[in-house]
C-alpha atoms as a PDB file:
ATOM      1  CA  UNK A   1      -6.193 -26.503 -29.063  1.00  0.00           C
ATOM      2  CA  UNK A   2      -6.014 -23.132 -30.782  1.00  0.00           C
ATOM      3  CA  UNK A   3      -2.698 -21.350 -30.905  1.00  0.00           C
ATOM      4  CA  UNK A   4      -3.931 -18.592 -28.746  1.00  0.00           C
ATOM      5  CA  UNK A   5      -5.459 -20.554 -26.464  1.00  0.00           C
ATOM      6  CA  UNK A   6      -2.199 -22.433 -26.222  1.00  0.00           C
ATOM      7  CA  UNK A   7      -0.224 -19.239 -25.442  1.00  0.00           C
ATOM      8  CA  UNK A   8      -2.235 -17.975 -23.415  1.00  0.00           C
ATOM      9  CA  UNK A   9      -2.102 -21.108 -21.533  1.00  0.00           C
ATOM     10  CA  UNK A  10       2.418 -21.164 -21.806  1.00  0.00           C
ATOM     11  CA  UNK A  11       1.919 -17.478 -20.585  1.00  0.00           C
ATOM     12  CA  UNK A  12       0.372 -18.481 -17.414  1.00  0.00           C
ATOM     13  CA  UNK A  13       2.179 -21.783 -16.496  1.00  0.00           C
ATOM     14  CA  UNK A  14       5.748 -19.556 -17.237  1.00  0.00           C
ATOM     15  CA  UNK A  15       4.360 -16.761 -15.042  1.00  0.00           C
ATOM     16  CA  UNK A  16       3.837 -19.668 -12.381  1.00  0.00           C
ATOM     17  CA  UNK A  17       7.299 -20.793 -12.438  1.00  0.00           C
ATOM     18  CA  UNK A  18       8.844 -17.362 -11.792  1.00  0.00           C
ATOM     19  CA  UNK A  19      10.253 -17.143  -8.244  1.00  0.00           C
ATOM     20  CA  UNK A  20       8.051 -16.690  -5.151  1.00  0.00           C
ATOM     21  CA  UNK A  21       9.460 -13.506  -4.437  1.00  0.00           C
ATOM     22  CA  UNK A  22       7.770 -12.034  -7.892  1.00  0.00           C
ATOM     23  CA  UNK A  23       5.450  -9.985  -8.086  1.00  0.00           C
ATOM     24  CA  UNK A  24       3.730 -12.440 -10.366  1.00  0.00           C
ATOM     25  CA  UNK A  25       3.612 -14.800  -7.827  1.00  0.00           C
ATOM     26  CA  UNK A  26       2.747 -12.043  -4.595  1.00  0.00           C
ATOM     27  CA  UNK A  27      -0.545 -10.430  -6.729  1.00  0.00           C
ATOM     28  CA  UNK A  28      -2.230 -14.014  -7.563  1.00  0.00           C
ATOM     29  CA  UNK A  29      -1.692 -15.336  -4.098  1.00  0.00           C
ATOM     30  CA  UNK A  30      -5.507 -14.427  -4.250  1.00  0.00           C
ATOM     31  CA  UNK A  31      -8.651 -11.965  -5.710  1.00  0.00           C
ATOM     32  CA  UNK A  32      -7.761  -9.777  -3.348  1.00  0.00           C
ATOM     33  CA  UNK A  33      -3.696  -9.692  -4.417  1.00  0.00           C
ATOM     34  CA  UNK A  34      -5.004  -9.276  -7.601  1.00  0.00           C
ATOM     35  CA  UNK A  35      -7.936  -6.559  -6.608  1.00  0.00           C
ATOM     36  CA  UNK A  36      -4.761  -4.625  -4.653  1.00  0.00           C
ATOM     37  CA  UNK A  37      -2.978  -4.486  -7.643  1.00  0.00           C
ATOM     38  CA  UNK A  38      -5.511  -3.022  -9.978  1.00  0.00           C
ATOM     39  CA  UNK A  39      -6.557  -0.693  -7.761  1.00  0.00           C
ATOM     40  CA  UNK A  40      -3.140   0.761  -6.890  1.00  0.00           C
ATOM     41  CA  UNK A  41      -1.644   0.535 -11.144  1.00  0.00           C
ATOM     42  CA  UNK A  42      -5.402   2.684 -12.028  1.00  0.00           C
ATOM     43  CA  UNK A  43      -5.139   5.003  -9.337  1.00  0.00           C
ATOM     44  CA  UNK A  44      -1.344   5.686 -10.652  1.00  0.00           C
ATOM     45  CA  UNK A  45      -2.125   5.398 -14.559  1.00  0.00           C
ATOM     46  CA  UNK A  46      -4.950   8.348 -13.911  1.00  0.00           C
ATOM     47  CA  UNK A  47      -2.688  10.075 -11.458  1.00  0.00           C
ATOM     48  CA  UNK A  48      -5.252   9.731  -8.617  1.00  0.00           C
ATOM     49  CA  UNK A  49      -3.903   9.901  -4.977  1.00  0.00           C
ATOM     50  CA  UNK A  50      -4.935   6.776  -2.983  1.00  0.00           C
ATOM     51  CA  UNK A  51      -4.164   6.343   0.403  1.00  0.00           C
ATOM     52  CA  UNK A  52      -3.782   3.475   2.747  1.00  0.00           C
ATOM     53  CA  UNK A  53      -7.123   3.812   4.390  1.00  0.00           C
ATOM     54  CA  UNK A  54      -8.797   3.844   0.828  1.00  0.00           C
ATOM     55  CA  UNK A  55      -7.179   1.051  -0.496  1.00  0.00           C
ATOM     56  CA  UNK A  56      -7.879  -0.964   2.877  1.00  0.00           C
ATOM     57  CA  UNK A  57     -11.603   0.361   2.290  1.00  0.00           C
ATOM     58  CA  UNK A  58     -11.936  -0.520  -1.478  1.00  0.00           C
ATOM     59  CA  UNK A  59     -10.860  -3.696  -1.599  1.00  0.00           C
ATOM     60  CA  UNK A  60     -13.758  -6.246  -1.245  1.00  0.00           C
ATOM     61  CA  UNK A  61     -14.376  -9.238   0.933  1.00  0.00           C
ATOM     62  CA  UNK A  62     -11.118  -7.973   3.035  1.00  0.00           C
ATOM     63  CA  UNK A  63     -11.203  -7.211   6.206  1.00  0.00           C
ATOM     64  CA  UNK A  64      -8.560  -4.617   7.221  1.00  0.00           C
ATOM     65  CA  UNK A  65      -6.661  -6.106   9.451  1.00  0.00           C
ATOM     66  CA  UNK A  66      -6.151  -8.659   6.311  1.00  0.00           C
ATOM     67  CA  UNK A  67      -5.880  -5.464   3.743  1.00  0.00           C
ATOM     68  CA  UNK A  68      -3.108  -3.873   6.163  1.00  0.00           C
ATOM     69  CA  UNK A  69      -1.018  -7.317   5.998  1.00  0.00           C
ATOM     70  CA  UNK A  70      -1.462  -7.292   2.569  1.00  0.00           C
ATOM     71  CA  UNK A  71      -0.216  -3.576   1.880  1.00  0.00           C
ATOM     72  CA  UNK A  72       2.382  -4.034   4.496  1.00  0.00           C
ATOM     73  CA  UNK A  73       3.825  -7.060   2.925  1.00  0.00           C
ATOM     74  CA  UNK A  74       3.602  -5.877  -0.808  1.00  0.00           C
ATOM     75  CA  UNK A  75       5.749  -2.362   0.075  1.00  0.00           C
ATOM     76  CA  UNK A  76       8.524  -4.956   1.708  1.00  0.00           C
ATOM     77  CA  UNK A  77       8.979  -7.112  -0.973  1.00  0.00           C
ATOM     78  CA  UNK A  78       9.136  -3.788  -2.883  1.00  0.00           C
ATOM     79  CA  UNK A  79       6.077  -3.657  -5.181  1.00  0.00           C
ATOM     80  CA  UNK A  80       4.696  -0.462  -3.516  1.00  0.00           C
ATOM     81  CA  UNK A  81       5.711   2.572  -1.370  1.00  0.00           C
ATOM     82  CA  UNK A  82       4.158   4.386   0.906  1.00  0.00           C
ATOM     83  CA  UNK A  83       4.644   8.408   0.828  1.00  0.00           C
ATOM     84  CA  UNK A  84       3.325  10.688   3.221  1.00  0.00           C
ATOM     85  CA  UNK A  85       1.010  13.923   2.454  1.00  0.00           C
ATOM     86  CA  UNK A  86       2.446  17.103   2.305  1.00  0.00           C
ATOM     87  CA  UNK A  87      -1.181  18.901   3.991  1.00  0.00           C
ATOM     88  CA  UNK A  88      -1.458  15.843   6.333  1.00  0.00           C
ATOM     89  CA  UNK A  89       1.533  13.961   7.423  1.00  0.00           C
ATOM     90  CA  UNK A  90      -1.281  11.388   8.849  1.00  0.00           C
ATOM     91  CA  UNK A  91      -2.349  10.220   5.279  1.00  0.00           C
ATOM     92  CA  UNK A  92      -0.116   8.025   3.537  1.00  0.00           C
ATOM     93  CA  UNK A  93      -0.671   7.800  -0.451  1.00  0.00           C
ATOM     94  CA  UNK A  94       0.165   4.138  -1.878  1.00  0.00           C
ATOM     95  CA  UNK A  95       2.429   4.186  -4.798  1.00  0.00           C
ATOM     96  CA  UNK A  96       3.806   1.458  -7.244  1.00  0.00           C
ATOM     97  CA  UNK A  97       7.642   1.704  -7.431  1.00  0.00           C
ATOM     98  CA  UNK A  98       9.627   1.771 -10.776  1.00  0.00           C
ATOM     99  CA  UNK A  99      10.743  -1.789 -11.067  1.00  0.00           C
ATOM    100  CA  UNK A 100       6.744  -2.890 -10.340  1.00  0.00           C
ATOM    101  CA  UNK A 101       5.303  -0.311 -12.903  1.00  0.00           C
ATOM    102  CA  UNK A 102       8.034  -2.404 -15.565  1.00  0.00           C
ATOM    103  CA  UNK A 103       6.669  -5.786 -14.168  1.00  0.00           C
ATOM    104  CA  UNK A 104       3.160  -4.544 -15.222  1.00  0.00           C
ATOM    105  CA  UNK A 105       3.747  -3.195 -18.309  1.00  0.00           C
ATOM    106  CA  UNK A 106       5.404  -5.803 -19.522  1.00  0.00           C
ATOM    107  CA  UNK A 107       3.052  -7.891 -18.046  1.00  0.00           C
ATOM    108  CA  UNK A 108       0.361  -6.154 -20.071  1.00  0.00           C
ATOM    109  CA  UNK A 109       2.015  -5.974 -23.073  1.00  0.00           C
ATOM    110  CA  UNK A 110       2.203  -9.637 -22.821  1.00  0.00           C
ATOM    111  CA  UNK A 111      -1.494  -9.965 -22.238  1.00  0.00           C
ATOM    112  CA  UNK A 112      -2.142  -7.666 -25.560  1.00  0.00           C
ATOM    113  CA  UNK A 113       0.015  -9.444 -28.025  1.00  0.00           C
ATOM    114  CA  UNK A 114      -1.763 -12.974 -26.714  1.00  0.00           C
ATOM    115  CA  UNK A 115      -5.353 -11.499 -27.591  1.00  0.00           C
ATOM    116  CA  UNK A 116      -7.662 -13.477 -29.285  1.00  0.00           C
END
């Protein structure tokens, strides 16, 4: 097997083992985890507002009732927040907090320096 194929390979199985309770773990549960997460980490790397209703609406093959559990259950593990509008206190923008934003990154930078 090539080396990078080989690391890339050690990346994933150690990402695996990490607790349950990471967010490496929460955001592969499924396509959809995964989707969520994408979504949310673009919309704050261009400085887009999202809100809830967006999200629930973007991601594919999710119904939302099933989006809603899914953004519910990723801002109480701690991987988003949810802040309110300033015009409309009825719209709720979905954020990533600090310690998720590290996650990623170093998640990514992971990803880059295993590149084939």
């Amino acid at each position: 097997m090539a080396k990078t194929t080989k690391d890339l390979l050690e990346f994933w199985e150690d990402q695996m083992k990490l607790p349950h309770i990471s967010s490496n773990y929460f955001f592969r549960k499924s396509p959809s985890h995964y989707h969520m997460m994408l979504l949310v980490m673009h919309a704050f790397k261009y400085k887009e507002h999202l809100t809830v209703e967006e999200l629930k609406t973007r991601l594919f093959k999710t119904s939302r009732p099933k989006s809603a559990l899914m953004i519910n259950e990723a801002c109480e593990k701690g991987f988003f927040f949810l802040e309110k509008a300033s015009e409309d206190q009825r719209k709720k923008f979905i954020k990533p907090s600090k310690s998720f934003i590290d996650e990623f990154n170093q998640y990514l930078l992971t990803l880059k320096n295993l590149s084939f």
